[in-house]
Protein backbone atom coordinates (compact mmCIF):
# COMPACT_ATOMS: atom_id res chain seq x y z
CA UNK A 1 3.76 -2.82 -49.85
CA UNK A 2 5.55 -2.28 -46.24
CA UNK A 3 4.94 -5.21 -43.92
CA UNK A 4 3.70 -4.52 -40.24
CA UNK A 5 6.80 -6.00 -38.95
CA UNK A 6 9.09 -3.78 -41.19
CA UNK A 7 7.04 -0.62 -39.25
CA UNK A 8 8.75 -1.21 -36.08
CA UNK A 9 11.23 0.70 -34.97
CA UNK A 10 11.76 -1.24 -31.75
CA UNK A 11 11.03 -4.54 -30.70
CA UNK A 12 11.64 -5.94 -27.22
CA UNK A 13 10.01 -7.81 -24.48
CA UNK A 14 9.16 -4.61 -22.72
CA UNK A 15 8.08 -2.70 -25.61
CA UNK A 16 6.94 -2.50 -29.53
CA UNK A 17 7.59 1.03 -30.93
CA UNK A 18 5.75 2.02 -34.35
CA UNK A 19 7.85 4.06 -36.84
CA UNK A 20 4.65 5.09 -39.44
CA UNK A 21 2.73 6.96 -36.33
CA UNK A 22 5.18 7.28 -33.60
CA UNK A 23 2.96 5.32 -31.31
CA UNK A 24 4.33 2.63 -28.83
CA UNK A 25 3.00 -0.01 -26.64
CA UNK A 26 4.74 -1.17 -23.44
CA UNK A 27 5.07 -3.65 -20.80
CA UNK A 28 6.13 -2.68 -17.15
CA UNK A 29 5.35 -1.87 -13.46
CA UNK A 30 5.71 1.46 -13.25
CA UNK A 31 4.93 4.26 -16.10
CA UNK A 32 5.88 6.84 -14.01
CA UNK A 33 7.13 10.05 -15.80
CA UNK A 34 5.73 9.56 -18.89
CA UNK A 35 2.10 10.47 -20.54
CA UNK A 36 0.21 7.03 -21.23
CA UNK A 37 -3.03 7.49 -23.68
CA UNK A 38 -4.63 3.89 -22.68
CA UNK A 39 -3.13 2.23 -19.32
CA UNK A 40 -4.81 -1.58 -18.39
CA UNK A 41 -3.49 -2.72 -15.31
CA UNK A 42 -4.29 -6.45 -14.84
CA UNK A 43 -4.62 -8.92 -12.36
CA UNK A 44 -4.53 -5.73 -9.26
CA UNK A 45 -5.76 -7.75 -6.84
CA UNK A 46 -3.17 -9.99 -6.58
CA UNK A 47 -0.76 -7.44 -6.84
CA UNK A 48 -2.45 -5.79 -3.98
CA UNK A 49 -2.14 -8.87 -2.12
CA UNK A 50 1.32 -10.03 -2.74
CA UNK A 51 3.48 -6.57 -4.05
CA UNK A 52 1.83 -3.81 -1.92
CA UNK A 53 4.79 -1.27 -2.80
CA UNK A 54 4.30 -2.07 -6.49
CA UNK A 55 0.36 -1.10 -6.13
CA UNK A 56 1.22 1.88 -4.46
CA UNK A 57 3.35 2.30 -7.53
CA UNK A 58 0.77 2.05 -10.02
CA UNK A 59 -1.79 4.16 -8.31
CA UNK A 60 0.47 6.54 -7.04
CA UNK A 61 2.66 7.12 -10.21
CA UNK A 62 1.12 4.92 -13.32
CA UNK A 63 -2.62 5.99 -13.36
CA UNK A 64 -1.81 9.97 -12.49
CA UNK A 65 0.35 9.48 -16.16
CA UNK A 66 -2.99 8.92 -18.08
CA UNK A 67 -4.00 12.49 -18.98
CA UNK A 68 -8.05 13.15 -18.26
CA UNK A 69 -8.87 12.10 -22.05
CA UNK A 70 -7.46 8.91 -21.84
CA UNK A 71 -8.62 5.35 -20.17
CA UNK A 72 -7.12 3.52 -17.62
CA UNK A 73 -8.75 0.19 -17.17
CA UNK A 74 -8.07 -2.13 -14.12
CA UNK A 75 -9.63 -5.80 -14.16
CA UNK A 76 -8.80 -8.79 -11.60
CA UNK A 77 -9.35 -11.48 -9.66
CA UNK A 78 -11.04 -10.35 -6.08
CA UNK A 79 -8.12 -11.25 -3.27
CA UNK A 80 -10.09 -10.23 -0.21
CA UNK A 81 -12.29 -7.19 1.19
CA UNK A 82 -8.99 -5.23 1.18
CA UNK A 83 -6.25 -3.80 -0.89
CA UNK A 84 -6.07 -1.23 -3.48
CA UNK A 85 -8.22 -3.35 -6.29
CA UNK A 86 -10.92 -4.00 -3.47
CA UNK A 87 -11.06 0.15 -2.55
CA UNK A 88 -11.42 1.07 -6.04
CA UNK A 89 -14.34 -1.60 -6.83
CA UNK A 90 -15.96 -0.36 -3.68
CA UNK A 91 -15.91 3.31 -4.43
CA UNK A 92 -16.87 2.78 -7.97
CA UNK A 93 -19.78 0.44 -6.75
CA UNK A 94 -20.74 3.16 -3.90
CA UNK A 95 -21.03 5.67 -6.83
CA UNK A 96 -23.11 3.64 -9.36
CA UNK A 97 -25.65 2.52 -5.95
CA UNK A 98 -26.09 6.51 -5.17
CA UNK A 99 -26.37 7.22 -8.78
CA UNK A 100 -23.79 9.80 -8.64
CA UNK A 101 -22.47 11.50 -11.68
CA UNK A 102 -19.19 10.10 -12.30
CA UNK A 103 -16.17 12.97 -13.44
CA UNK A 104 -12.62 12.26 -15.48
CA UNK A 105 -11.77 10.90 -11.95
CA UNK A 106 -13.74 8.52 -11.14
CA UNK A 107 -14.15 4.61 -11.70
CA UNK A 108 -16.83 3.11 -13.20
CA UNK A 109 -17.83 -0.49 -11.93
CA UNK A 110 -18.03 -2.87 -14.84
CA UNK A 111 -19.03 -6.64 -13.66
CA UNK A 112 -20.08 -9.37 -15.89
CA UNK A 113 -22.20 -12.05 -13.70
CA UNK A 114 -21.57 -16.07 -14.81
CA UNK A 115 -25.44 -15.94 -15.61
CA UNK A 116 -25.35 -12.52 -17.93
CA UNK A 117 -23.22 -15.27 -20.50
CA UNK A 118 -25.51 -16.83 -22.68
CA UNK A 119 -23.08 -19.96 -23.17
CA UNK A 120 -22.96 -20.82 -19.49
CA UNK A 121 -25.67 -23.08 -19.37
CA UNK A 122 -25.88 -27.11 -19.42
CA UNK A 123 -28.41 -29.90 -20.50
CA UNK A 124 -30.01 -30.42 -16.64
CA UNK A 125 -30.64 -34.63 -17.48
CA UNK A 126 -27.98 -36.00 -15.28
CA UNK A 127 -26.79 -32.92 -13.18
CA UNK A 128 -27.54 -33.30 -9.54
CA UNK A 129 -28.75 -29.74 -8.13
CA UNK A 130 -28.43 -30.34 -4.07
CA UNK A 131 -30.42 -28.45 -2.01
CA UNK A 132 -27.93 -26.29 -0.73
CA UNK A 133 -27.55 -25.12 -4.71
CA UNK A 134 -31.50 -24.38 -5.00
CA UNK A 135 -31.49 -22.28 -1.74
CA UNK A 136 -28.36 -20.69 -3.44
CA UNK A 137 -30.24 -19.95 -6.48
CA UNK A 138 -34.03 -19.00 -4.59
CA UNK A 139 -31.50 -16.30 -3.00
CA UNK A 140 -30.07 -15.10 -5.83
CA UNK A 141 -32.96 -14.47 -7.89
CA UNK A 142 -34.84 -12.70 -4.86
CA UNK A 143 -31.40 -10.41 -4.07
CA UNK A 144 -30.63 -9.75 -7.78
CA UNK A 145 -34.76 -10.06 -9.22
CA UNK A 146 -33.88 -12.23 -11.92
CA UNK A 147 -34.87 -15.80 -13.13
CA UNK A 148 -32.39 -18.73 -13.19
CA UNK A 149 -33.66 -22.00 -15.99
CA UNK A 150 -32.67 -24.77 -15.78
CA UNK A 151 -29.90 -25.40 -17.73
CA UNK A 152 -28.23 -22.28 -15.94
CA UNK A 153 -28.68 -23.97 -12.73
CA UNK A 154 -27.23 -27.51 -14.31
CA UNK A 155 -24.28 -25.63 -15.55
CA UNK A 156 -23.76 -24.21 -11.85
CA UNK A 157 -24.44 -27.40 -10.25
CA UNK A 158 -21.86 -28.79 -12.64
CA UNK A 159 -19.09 -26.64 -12.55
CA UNK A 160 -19.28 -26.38 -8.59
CA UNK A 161 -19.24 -30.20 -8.05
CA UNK A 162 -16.88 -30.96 -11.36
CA UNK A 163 -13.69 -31.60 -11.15
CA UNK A 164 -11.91 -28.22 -11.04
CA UNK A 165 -14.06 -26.98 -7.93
CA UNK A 166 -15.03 -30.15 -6.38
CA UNK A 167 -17.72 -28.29 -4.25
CA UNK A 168 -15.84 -25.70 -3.02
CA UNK A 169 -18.02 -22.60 -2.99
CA UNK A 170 -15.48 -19.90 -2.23
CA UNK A 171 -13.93 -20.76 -5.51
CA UNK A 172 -17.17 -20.11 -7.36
CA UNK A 173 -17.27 -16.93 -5.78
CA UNK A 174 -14.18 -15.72 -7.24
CA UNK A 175 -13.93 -17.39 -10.46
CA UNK A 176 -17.59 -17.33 -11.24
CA UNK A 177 -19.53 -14.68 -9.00
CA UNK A 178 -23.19 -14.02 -9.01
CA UNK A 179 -22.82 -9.88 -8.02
CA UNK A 180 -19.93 -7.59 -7.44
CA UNK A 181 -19.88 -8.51 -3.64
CA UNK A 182 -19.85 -12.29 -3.81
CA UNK A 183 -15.89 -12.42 -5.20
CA UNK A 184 -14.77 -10.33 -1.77
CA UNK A 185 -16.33 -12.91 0.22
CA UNK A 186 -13.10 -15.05 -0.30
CA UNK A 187 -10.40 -14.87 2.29
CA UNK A 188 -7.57 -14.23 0.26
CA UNK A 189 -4.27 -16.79 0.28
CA UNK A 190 -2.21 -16.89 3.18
CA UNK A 191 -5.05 -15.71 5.83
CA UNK A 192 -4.06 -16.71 9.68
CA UNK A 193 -8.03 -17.47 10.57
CA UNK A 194 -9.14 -18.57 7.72
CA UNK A 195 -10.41 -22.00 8.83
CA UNK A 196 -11.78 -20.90 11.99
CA UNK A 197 -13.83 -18.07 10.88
CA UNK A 198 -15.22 -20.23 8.28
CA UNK A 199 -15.67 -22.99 10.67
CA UNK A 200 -17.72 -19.95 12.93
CA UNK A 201 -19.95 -19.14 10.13
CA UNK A 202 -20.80 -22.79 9.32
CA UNK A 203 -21.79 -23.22 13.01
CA UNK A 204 -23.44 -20.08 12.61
CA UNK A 205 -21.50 -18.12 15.73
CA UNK A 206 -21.65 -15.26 13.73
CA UNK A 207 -24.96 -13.67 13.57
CA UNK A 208 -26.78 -10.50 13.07
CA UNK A 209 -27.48 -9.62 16.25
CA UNK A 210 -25.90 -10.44 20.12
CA UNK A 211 -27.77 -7.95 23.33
CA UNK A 212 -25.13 -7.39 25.90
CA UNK A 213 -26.45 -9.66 28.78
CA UNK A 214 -27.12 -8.04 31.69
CA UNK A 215 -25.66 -8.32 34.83
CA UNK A 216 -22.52 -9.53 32.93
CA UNK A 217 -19.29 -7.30 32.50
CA UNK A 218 -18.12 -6.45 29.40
CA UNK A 219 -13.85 -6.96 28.96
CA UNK A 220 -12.12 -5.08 26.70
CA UNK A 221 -9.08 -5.98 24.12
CA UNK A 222 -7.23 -3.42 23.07
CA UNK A 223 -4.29 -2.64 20.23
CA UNK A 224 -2.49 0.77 21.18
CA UNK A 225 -1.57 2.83 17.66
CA UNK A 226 0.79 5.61 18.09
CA UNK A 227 0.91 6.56 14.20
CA UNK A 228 -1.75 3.88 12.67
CA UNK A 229 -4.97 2.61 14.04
CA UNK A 230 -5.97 2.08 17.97
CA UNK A 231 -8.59 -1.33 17.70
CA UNK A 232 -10.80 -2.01 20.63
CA UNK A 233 -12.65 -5.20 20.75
CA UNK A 234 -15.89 -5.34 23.46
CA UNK A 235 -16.02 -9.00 24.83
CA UNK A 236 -18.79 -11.13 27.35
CA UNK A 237 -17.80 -14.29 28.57
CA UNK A 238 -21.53 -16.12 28.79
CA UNK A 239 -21.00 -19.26 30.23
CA UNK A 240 -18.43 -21.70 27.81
CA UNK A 241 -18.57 -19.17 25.04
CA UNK A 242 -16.87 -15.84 24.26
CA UNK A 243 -19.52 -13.14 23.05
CA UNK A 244 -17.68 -10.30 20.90
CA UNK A 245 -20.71 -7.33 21.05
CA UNK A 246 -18.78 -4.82 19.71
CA UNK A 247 -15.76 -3.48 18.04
CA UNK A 248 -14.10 -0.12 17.05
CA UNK A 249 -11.10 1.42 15.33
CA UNK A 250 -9.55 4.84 14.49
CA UNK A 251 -6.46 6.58 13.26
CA UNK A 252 -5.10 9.38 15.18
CA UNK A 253 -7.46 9.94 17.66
CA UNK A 254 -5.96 10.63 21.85
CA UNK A 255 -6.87 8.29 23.99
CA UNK A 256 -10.07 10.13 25.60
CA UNK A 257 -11.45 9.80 22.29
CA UNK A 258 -11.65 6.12 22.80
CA UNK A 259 -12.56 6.62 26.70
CA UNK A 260 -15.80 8.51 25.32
CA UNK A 261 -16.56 6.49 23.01
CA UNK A 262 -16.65 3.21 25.47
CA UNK A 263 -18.62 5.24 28.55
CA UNK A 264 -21.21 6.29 25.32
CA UNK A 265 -21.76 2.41 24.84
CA UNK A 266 -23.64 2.61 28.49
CA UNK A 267 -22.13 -0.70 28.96
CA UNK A 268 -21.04 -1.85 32.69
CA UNK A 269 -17.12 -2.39 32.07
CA UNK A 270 -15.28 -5.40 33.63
CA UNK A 271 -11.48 -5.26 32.75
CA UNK A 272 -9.48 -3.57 29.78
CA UNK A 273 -6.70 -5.96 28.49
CA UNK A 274 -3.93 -4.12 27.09
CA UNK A 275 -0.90 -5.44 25.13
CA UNK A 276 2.61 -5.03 26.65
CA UNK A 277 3.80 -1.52 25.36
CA UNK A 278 1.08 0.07 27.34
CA UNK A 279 3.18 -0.51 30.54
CA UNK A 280 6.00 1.58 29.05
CA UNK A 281 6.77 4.78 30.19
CA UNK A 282 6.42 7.22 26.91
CA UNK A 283 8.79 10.07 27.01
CA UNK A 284 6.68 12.74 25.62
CA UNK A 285 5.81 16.33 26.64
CA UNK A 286 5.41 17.72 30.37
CA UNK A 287 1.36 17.31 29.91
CA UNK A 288 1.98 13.85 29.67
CA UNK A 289 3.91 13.55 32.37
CA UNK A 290 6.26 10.77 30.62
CA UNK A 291 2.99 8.35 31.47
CA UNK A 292 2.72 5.08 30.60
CA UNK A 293 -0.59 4.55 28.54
CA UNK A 294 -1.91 2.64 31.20
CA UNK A 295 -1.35 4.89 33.61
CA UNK A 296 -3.03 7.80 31.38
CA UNK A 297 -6.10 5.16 30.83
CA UNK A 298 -6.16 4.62 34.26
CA UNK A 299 -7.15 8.89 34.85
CA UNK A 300 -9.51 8.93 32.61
CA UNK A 301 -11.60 5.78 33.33
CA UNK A 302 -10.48 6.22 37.44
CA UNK A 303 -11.78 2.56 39.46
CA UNK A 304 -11.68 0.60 36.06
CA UNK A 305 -9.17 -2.39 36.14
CA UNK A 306 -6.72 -2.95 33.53
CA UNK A 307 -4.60 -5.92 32.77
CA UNK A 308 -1.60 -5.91 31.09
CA UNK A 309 -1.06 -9.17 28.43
CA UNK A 310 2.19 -9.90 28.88
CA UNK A 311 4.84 -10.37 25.38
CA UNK A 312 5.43 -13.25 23.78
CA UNK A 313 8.46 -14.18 22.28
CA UNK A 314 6.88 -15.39 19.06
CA UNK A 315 4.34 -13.76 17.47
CA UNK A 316 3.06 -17.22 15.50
CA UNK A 317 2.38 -18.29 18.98
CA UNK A 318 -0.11 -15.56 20.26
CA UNK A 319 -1.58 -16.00 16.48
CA UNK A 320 -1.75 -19.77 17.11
CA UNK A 321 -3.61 -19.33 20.71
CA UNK A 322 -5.94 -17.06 19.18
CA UNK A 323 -6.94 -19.88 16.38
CA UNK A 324 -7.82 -22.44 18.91
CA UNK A 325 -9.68 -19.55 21.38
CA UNK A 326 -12.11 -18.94 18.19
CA UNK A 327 -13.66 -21.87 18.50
CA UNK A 328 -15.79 -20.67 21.40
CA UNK A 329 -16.31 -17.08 19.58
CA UNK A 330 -19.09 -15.85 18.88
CA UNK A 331 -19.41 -12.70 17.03
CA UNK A 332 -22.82 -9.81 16.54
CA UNK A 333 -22.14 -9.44 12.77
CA UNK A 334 -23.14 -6.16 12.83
CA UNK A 335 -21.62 -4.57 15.38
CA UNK A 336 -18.14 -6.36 14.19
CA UNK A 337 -18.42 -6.23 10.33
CA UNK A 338 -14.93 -4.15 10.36
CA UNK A 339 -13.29 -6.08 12.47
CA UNK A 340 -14.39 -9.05 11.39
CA UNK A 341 -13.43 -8.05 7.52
CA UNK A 342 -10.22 -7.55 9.44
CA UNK A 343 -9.80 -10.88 10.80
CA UNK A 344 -10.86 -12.51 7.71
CA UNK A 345 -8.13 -10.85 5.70
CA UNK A 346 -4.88 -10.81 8.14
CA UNK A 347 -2.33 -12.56 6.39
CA UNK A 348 1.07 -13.72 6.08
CA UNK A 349 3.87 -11.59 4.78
CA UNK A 350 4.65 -12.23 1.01
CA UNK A 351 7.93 -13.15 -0.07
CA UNK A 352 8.78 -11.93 -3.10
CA UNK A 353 12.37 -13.11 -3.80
CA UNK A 354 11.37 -17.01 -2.78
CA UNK A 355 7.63 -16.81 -3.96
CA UNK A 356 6.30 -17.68 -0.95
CA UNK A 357 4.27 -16.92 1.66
CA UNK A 358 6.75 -15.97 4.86
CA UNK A 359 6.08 -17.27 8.48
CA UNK A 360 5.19 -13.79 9.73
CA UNK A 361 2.56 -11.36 9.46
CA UNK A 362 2.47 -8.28 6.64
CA UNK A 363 1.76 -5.46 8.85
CA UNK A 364 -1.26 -3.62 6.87
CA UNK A 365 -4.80 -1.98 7.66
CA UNK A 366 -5.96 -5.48 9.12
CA UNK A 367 -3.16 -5.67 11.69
CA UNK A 368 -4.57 -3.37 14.50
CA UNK A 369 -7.52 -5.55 14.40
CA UNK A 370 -6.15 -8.48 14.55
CA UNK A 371 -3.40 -7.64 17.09
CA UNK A 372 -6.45 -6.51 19.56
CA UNK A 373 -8.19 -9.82 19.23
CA UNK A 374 -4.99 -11.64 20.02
CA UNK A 375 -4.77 -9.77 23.13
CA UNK A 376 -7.83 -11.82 23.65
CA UNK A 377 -6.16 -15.41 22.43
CA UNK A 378 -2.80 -14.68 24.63
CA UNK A 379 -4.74 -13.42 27.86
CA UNK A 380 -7.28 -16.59 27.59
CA UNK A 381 -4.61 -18.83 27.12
CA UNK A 382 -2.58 -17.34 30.23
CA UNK A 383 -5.86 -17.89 31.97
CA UNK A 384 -5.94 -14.25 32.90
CA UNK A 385 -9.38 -14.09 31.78
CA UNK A 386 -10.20 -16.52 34.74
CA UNK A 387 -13.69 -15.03 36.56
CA UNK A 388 -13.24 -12.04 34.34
CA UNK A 389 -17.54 -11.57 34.45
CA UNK A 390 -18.58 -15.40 33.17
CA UNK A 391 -22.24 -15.71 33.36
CA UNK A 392 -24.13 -19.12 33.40
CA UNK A 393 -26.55 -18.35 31.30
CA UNK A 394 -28.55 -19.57 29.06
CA UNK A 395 -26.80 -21.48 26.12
CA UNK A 396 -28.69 -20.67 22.55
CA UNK A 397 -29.70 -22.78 20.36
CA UNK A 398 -28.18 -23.15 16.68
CA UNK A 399 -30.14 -22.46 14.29
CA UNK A 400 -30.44 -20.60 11.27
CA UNK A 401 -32.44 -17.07 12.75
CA UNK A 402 -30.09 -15.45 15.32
CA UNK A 403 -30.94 -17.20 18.98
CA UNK A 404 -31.60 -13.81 20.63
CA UNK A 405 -34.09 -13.14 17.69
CA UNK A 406 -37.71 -12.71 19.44
């Protein structure tokens, strides 16, 4: 009788070939060029998050080697509300919500919630449930209509406070998530604003819900994409704090795009901050008139101010103002969910080679947001914003519904 060793034909850290059916199993980055019956691609998040190229890789060149009859499963870790693992989840999650019929091409969302496993649960005698875990759990079961006993809410209460979490929510999130959103709620590792924004959300500065005041201006911050993204931020100055109302972003659009979209907001218009390149004379075509893009801004919004925020000679700098200038922030959740997911995940620039984070910024969909609001850190800490519209009104309360809530 053959042994299943003595059926290999090859044996190597990359890759166990089978001599009885031809059939092969490998280990790699990249499958590219080949046809791949059964591809599992694990951990993409944190690929995503670290090796962008190499993601690229594997949805550009490993998955298209899987022919339409054969599966191609991707699990992970969530790293953030961005990247390649966080697109796929949300498309396939998008599909099963509309209850569209799913083709050879699609994903299909499978998530396993830390109360669907029948051995998560813990004798309650003992286990202190705070209240912060019971309004955690009367939230849960009214989102997700289910019913949490007791010893599922001991084991919670448990494994959050034990040693290994030591209270820290965002880690139950991702290790242990409730629904398929909960995991993308964590900032991924090496995040600029990390702290702040969650420092903005305990002091609950972001709400649902900020009216433009009236009789105030509203500023402008602005990050100029010639090939990527163009990021506008809409800001109020309201007596000691710094109102964001609105935000918007868009690839390849000409700058009257944006114009139109800003007069559309029927919003009185203080002054448009705009980074340094803006002052640069572009040498383009004769319709353009070699025009700076300040200059063109300044024809098609004629008797609007605009400000240029002058370069810095380190980047960590500008990033560093901007971390103390959120502090005052507050933000209308809804009207800044992108670029607010944007600020959550801008990040440091991975280092492969020294596996490390590197003390600059990876330049990726989050940047153009992110550059715009620091337009807003630099220029406040310049003190150009000085009697840029501030308002003495009324300062609202804290509390838990928005203040401008009637």
């Amino acid at each position: 009788m053959q042994s299943r060793t003595s059926r290999l034909t090859r044996r190597t850290a990359e890759e166990l070939a089978f001599g009885h059916n031809g059939a092969s199993i490998r280990v790699a980055t990249s499958m590219r060029g080949g046809t791949i019956h059964r591809l599992h691609v694990s951990e993409m998040g944190k690929i995503g998050a670290r090796f962008p190229e190499k993601a690229r890789e594997i949805v550009t060149g490993s998955i298209p080697a899987v022919p339409e009859g054969g599966i191609v499963i991707v699990e992970s870790t969530a790293e953030g509300a961005s990247g390649r693992f966080y697109e796929m989840v949300k498309r396939a999650k998008d599909m099963a919500d509309a209850r569209r019929p799913l083709t050879t091409r699609d994903w299909r969302l499978h998530f396993f919630a830390w109360w669907e496993a029948p051995e998560y649960r813990l004798d309650p005698q003992g286990v202190l449930v705070t209240d912060a875990d019971h309004a955690y759990f009367t939230d849960l079961q009214a989102r997700l209509h289910i019913t949490l006993d007791e010893r599922q809410r001991a084991w919670y209460a448990a494994t959050l406070g034990g040693a290994d979490f030591a209270g820290e929510r965002p880690l139950m999130w991702q290790e242990y998530p409730s629904d398929a959103d909960e995991p993308f709620r964590v900032p991924r590792e090496g995040c600029y604003y990390t702290a702040q924004l969650s420092q903005a959300r305990q002091e609950e500065r972001i709400v649902k819900s900020i009216p433009v005041e009236p009789g105030v201006p509203v500023n402008t911050f602005w990050d100029i994409g010639s090939n990527d993204n163009t990021a506008i931020w809409l800001h109020q100055r309201v007596g000691v704090e710094e109102r964001f109302v609105g935000f918007h972003k868009a690839s390849g659009e000409p700058l009257a795009y944006f114009v139109k979209w800003l007069l559309d907001r029927g919003m009185i218009y203080g002054r448009h901050f705009l980074p340094h390149d803006a002052a640069a004379q572009r040498q383009g075509t004769a319709a353009d008139r070699n025009l700076s893009v300040r200059d063109m801004l300044q024809e098609l919004l004629p008797g609007h101010r605009f400000e240029i925020v002058e370069r810095i000679a380190w980047v960590l700098d500008g990033i560093q103002q901007t971390r103390q200038a959120l502090a005052s922030c507050w933000f209308d959740e809804a009207k800044c969910a992108e670029g607010l997911r944007d600020l959550d995940n801008y990040r440091k620039a991975w280092d492969e080679r020294r596996g490390t984070w590197r003390d600059a910024p990876f330049h990726g969909p989050e940047s153009d947001a992110a550059d715009a609001f620091r337009q807003f850190g630099q220029a406040r800490a310049s003190g150009l914003l000085s009697g840029a519209g501030a308002s003495a009104a009324r300062r609202p309360r804290r509390r838990r519904v928005s203040p401008w809530a009637v």
